[in-house]
PDB file of N, CA and C in Angstrom:
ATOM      1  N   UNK A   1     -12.572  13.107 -19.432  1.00  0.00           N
ATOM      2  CA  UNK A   1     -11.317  12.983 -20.143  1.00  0.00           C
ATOM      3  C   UNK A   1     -10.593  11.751 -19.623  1.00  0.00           C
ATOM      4  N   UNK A   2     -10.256  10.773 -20.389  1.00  0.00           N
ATOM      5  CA  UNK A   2      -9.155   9.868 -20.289  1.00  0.00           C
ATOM      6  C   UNK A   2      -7.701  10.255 -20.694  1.00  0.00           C
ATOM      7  N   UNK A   3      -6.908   9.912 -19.531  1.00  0.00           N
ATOM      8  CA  UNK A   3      -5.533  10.055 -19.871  1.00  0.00           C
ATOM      9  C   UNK A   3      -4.700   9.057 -19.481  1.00  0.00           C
ATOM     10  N   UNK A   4      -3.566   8.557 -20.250  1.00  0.00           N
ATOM     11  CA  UNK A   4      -2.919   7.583 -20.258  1.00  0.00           C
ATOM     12  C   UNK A   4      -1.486   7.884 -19.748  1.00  0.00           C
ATOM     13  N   UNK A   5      -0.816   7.135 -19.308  1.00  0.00           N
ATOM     14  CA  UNK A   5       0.705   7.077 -19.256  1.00  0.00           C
ATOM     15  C   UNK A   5       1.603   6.236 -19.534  1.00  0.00           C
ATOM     16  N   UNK A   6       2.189   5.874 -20.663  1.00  0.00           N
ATOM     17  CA  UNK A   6       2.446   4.517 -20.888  1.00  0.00           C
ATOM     18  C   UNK A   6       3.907   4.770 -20.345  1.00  0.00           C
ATOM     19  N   UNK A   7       4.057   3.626 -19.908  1.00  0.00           N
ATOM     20  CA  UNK A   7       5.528   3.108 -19.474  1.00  0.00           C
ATOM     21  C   UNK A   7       5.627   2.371 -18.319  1.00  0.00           C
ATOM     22  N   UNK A   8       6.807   1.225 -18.113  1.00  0.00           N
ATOM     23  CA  UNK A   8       6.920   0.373 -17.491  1.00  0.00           C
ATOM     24  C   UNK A   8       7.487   0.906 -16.072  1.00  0.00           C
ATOM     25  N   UNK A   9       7.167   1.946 -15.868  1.00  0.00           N
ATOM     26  CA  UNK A   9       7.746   2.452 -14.218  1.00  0.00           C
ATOM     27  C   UNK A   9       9.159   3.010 -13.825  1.00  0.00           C
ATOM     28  N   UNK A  10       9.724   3.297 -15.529  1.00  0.00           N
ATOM     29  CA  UNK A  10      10.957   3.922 -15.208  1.00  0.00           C
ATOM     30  C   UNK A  10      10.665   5.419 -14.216  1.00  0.00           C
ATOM     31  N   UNK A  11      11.938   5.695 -14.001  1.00  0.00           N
ATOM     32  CA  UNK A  11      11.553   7.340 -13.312  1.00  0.00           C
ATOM     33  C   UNK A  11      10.722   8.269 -14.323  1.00  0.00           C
ATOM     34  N   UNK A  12      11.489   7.952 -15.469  1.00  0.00           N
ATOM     35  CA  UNK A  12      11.028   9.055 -16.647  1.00  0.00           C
ATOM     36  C   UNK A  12       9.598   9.015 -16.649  1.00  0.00           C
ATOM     37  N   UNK A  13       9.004   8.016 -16.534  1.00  0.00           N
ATOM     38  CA  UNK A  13       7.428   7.330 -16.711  1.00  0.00           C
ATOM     39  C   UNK A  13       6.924   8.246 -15.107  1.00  0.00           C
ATOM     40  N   UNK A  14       7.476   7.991 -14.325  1.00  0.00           N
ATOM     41  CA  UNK A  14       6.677   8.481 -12.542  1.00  0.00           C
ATOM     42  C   UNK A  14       6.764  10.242 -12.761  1.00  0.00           C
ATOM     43  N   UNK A  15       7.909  10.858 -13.496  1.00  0.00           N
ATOM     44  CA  UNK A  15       8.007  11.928 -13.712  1.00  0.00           C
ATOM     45  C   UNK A  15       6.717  12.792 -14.814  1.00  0.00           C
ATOM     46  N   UNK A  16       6.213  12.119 -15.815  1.00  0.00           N
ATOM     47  CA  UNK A  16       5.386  12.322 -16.757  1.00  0.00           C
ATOM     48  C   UNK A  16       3.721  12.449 -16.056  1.00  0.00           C
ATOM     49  N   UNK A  17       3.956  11.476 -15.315  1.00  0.00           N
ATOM     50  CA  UNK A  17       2.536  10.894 -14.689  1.00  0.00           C
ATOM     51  C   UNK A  17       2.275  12.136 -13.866  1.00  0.00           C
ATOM     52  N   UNK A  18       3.912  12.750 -12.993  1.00  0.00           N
ATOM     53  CA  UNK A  18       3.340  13.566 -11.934  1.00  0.00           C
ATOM     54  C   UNK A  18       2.737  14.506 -12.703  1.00  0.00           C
ATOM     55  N   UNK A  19       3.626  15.325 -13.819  1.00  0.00           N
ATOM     56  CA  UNK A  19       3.416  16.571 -14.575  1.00  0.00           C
ATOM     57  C   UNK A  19       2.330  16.460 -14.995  1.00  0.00           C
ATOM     58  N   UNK A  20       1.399  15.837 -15.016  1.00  0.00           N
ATOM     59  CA  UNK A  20       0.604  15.482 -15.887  1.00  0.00           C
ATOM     60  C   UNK A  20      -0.240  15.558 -14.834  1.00  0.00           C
ATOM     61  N   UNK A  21      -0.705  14.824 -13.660  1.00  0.00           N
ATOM     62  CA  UNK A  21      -1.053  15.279 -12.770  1.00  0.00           C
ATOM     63  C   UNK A  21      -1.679  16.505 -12.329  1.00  0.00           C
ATOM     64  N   UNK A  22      -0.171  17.170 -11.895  1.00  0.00           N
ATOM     65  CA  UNK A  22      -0.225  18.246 -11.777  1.00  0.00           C
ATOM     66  C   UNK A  22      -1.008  19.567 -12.378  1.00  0.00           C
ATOM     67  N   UNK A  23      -0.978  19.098 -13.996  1.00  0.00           N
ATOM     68  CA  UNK A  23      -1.046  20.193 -14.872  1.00  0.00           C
ATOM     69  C   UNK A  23      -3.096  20.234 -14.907  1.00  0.00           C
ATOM     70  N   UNK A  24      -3.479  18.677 -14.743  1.00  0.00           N
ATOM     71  CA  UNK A  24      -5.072  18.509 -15.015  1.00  0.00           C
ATOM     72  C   UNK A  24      -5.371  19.559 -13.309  1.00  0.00           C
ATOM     73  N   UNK A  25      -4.723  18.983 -12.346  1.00  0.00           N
ATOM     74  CA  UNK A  25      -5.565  19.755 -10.619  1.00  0.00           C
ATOM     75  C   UNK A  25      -5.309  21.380 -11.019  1.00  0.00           C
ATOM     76  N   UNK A  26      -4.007  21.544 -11.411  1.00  0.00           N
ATOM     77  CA  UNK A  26      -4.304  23.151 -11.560  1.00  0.00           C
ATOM     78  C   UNK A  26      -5.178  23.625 -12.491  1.00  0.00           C
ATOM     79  N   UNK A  27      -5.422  23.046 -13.683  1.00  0.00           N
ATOM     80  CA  UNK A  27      -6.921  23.453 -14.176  1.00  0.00           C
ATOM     81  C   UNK A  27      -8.363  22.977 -14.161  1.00  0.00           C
ATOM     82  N   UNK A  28      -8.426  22.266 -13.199  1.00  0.00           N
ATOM     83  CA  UNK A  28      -9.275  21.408 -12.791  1.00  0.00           C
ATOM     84  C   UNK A  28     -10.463  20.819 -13.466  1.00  0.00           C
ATOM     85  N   UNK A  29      -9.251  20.089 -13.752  1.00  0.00           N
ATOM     86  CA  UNK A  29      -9.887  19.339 -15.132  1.00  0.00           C
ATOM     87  C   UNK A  29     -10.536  17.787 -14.611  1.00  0.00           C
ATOM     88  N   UNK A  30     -11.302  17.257 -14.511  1.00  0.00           N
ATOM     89  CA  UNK A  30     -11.672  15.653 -13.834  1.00  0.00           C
ATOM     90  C   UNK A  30     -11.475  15.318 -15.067  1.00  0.00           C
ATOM     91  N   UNK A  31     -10.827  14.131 -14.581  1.00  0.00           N
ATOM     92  CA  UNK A  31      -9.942  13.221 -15.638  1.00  0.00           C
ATOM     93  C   UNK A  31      -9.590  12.162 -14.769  1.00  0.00           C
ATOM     94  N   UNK A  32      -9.307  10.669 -15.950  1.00  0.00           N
ATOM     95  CA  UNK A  32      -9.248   9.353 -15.157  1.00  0.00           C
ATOM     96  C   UNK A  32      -7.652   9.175 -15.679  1.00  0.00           C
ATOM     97  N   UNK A  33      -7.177   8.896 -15.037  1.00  0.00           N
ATOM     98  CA  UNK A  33      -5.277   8.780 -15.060  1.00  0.00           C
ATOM     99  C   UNK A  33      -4.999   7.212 -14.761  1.00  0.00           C
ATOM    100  N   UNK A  34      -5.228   7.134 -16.029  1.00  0.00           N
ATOM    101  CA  UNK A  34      -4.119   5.071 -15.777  1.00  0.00           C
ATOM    102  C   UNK A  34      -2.536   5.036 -16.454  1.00  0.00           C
ATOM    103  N   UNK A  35      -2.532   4.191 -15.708  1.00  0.00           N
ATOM    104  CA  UNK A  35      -0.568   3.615 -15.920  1.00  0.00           C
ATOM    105  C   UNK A  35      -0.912   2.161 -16.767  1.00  0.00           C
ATOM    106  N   UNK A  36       0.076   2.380 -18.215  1.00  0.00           N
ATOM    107  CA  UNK A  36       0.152   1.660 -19.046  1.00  0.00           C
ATOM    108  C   UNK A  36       1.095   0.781 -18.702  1.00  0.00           C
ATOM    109  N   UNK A  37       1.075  -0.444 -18.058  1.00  0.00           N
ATOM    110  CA  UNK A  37       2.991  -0.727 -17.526  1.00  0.00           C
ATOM    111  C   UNK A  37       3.099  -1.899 -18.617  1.00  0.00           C
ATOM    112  N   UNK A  38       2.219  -2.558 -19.201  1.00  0.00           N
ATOM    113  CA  UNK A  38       2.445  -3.874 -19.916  1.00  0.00           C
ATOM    114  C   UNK A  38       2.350  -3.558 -21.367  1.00  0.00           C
ATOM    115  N   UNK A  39       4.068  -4.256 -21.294  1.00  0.00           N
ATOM    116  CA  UNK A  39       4.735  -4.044 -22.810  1.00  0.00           C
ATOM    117  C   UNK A  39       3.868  -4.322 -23.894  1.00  0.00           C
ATOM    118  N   UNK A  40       2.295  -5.547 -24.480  1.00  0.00           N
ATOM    119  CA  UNK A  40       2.039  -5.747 -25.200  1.00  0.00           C
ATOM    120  C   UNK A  40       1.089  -4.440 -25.301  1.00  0.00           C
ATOM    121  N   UNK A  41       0.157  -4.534 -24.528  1.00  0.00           N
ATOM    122  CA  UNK A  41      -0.233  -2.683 -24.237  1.00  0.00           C
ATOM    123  C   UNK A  41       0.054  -1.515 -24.527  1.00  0.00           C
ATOM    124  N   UNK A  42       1.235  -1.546 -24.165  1.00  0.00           N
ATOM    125  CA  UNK A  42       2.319  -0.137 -24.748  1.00  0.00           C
ATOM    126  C   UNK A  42       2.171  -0.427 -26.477  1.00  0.00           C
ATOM    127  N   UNK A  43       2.633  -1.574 -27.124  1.00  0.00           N
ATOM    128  CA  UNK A  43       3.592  -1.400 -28.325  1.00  0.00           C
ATOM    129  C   UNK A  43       1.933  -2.014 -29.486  1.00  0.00           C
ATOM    130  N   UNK A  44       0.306  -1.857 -28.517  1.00  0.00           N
ATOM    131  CA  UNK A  44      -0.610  -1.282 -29.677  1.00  0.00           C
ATOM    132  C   UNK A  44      -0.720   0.402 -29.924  1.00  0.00           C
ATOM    133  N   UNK A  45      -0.015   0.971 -29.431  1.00  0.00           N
ATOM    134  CA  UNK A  45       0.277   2.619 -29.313  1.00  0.00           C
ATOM    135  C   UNK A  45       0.997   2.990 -29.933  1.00  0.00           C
ATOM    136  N   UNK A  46       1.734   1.666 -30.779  1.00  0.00           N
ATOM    137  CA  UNK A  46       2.613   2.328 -32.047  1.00  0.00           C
ATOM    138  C   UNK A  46       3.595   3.217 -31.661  1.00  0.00           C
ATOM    139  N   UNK A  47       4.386   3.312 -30.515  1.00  0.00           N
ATOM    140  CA  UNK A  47       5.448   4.724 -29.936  1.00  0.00           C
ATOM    141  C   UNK A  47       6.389   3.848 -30.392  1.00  0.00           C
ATOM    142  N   UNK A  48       7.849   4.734 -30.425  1.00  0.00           N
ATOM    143  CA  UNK A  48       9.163   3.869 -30.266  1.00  0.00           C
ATOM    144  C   UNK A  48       9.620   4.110 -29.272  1.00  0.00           C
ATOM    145  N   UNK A  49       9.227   5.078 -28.366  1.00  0.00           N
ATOM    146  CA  UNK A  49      10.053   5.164 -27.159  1.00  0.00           C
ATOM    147  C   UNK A  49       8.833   5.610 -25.749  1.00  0.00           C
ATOM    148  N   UNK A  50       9.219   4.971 -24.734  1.00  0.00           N
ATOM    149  CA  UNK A  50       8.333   5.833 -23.596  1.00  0.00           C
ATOM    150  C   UNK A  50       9.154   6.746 -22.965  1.00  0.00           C
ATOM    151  N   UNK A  51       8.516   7.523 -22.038  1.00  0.00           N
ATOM    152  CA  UNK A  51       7.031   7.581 -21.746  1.00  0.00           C
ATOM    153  C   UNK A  51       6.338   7.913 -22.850  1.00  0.00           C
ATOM    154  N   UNK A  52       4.940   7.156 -22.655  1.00  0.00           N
ATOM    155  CA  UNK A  52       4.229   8.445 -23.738  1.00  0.00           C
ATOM    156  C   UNK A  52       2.879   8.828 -23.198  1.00  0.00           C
ATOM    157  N   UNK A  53       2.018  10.097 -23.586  1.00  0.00           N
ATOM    158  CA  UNK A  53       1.019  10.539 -23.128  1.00  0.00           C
ATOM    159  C   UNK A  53      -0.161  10.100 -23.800  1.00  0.00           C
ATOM    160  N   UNK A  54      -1.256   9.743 -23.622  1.00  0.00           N
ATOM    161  CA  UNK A  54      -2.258   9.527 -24.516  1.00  0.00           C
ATOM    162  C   UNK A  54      -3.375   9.974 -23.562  1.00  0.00           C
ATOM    163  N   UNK A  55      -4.057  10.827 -24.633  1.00  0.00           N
ATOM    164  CA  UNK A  55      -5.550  11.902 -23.925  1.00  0.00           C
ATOM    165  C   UNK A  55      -6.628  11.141 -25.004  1.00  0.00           C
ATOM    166  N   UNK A  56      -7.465  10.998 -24.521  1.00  0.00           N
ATOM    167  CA  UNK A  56      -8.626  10.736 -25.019  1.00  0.00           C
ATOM    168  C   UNK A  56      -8.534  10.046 -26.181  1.00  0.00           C
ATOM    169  N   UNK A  57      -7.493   8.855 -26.174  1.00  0.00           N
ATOM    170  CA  UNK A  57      -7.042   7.935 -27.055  1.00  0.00           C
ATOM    171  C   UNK A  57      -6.500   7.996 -28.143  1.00  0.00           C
ATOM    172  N   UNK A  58      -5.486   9.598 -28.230  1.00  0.00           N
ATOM    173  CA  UNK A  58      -4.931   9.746 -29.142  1.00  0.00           C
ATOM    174  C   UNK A  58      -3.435  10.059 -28.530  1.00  0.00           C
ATOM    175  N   UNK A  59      -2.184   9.732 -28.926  1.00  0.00           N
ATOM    176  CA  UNK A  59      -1.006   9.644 -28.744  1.00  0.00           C
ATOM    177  C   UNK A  59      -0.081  11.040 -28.791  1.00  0.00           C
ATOM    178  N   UNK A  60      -0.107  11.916 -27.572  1.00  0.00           N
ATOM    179  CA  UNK A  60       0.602  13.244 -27.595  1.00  0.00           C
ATOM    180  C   UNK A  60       1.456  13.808 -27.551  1.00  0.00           C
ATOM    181  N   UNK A  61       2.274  12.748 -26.788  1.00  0.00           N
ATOM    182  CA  UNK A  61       3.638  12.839 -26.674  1.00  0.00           C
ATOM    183  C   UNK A  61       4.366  11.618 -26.239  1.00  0.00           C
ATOM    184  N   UNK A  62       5.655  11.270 -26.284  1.00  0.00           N
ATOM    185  CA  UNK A  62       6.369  10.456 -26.270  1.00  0.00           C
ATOM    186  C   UNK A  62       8.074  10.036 -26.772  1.00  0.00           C
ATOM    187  N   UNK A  63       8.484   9.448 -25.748  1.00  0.00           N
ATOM    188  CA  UNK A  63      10.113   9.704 -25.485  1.00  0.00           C
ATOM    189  C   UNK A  63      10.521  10.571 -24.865  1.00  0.00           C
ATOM    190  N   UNK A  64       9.373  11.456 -24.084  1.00  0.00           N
ATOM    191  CA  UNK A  64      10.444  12.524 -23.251  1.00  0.00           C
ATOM    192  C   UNK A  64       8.790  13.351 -22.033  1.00  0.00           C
ATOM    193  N   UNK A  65       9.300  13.998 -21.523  1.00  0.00           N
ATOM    194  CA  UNK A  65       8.935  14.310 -20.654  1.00  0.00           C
ATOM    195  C   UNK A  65       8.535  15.958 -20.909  1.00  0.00           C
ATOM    196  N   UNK A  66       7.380  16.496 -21.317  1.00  0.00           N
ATOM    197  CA  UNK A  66       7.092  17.715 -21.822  1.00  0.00           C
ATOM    198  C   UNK A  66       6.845  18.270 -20.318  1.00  0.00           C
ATOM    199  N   UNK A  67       7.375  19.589 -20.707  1.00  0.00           N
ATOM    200  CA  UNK A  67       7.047  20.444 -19.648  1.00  0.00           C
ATOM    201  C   UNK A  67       5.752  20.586 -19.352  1.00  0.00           C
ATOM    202  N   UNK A  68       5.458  21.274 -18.155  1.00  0.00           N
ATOM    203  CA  UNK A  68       3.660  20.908 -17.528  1.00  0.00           C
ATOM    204  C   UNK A  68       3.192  22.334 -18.412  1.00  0.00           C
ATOM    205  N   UNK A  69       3.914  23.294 -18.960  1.00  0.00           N
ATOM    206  CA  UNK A  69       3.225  24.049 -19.466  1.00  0.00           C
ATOM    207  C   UNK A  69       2.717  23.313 -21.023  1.00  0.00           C
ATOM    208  N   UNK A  70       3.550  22.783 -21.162  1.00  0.00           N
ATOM    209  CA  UNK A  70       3.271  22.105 -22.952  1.00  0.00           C
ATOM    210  C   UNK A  70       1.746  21.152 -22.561  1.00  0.00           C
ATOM    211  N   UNK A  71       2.172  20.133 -21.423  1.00  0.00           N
ATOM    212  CA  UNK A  71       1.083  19.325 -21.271  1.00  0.00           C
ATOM    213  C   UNK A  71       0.103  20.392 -21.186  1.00  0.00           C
ATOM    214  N   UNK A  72      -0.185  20.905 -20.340  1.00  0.00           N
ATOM    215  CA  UNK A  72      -1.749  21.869 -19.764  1.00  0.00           C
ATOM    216  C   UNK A  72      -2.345  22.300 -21.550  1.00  0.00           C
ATOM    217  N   UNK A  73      -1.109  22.923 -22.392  1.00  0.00           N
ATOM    218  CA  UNK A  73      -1.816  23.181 -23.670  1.00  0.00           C
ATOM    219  C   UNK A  73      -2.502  21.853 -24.623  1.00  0.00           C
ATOM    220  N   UNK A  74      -1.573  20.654 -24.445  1.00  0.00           N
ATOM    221  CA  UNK A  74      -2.177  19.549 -25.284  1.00  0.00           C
ATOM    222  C   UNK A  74      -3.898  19.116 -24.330  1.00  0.00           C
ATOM    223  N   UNK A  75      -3.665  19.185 -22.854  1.00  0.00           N
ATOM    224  CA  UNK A  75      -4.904  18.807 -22.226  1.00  0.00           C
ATOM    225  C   UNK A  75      -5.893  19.926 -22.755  1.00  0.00           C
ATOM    226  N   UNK A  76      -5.741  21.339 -23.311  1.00  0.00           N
ATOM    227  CA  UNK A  76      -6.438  22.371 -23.282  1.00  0.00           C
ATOM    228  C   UNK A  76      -6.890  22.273 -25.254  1.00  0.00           C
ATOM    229  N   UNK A  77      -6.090  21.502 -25.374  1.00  0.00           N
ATOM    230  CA  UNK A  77      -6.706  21.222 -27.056  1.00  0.00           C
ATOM    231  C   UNK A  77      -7.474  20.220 -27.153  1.00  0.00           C
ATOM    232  N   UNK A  78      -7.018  19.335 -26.575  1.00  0.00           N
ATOM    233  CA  UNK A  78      -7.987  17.883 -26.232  1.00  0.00           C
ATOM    234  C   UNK A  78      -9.505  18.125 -26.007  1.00  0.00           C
ATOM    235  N   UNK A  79      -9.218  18.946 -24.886  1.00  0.00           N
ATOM    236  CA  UNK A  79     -11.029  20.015 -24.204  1.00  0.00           C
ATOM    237  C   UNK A  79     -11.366  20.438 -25.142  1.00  0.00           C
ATOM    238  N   UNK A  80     -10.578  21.091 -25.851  1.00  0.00           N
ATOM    239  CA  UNK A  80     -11.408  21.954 -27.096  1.00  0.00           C
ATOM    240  C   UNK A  80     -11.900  20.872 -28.529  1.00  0.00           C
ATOM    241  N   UNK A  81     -11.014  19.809 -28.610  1.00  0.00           N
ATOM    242  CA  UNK A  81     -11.613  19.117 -29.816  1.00  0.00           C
ATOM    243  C   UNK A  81     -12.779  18.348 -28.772  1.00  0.00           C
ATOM    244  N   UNK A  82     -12.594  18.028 -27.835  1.00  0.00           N
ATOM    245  CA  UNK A  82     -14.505  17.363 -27.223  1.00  0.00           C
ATOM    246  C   UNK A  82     -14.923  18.345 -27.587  1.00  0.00           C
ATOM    247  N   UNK A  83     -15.173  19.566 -27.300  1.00  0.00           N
ATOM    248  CA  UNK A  83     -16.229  20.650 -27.530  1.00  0.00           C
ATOM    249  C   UNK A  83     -17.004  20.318 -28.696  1.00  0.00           C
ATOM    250  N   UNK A  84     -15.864  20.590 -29.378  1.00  0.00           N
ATOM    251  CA  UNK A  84     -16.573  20.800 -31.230  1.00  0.00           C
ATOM    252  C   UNK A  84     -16.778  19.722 -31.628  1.00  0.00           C
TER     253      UNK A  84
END
């Protein structure tokens, strides 16, 4: 699993990254976690606002900071569309 974090290093951005973090070790999920920090980078992702999340190169969330229970479900749909 690839997962993304776009944003230029605001708190909001270090806050997303942790939850996100967090949410893959408690289900122990191996996954590669990069930081998006460069603006031309960010704005081929089409968001209007950061942070935003991107799993396996599709765009999950963004402008805000989802709770680690919301993330663990988008990482747990992600798993399930690789499956099928």
């Amino acid at each position: 699993m690839e997962v993304k974090i776009l944003g230029t290093g605001c708190p909001n951005c270090k806050r997303l990254e942790k939850v996100t973090r967090e949410a893959l070790d408690e289900m122990g999920v191996d996954a590669t976690v990069t930081k998006v920090t460069d603006m031309m980078d960010i704005l081929c992702y089409n968001i209007p606002a950061t942070p935003g999340l991107v799993i396996d190169g599709k765009v999950v969330s963004y402008g805000r900071i989802p709770p680690k229970a919301e993330v663990t479900s988008m990482i747990a749909t992600a798993l399930s569309a690789a499956e099928s």
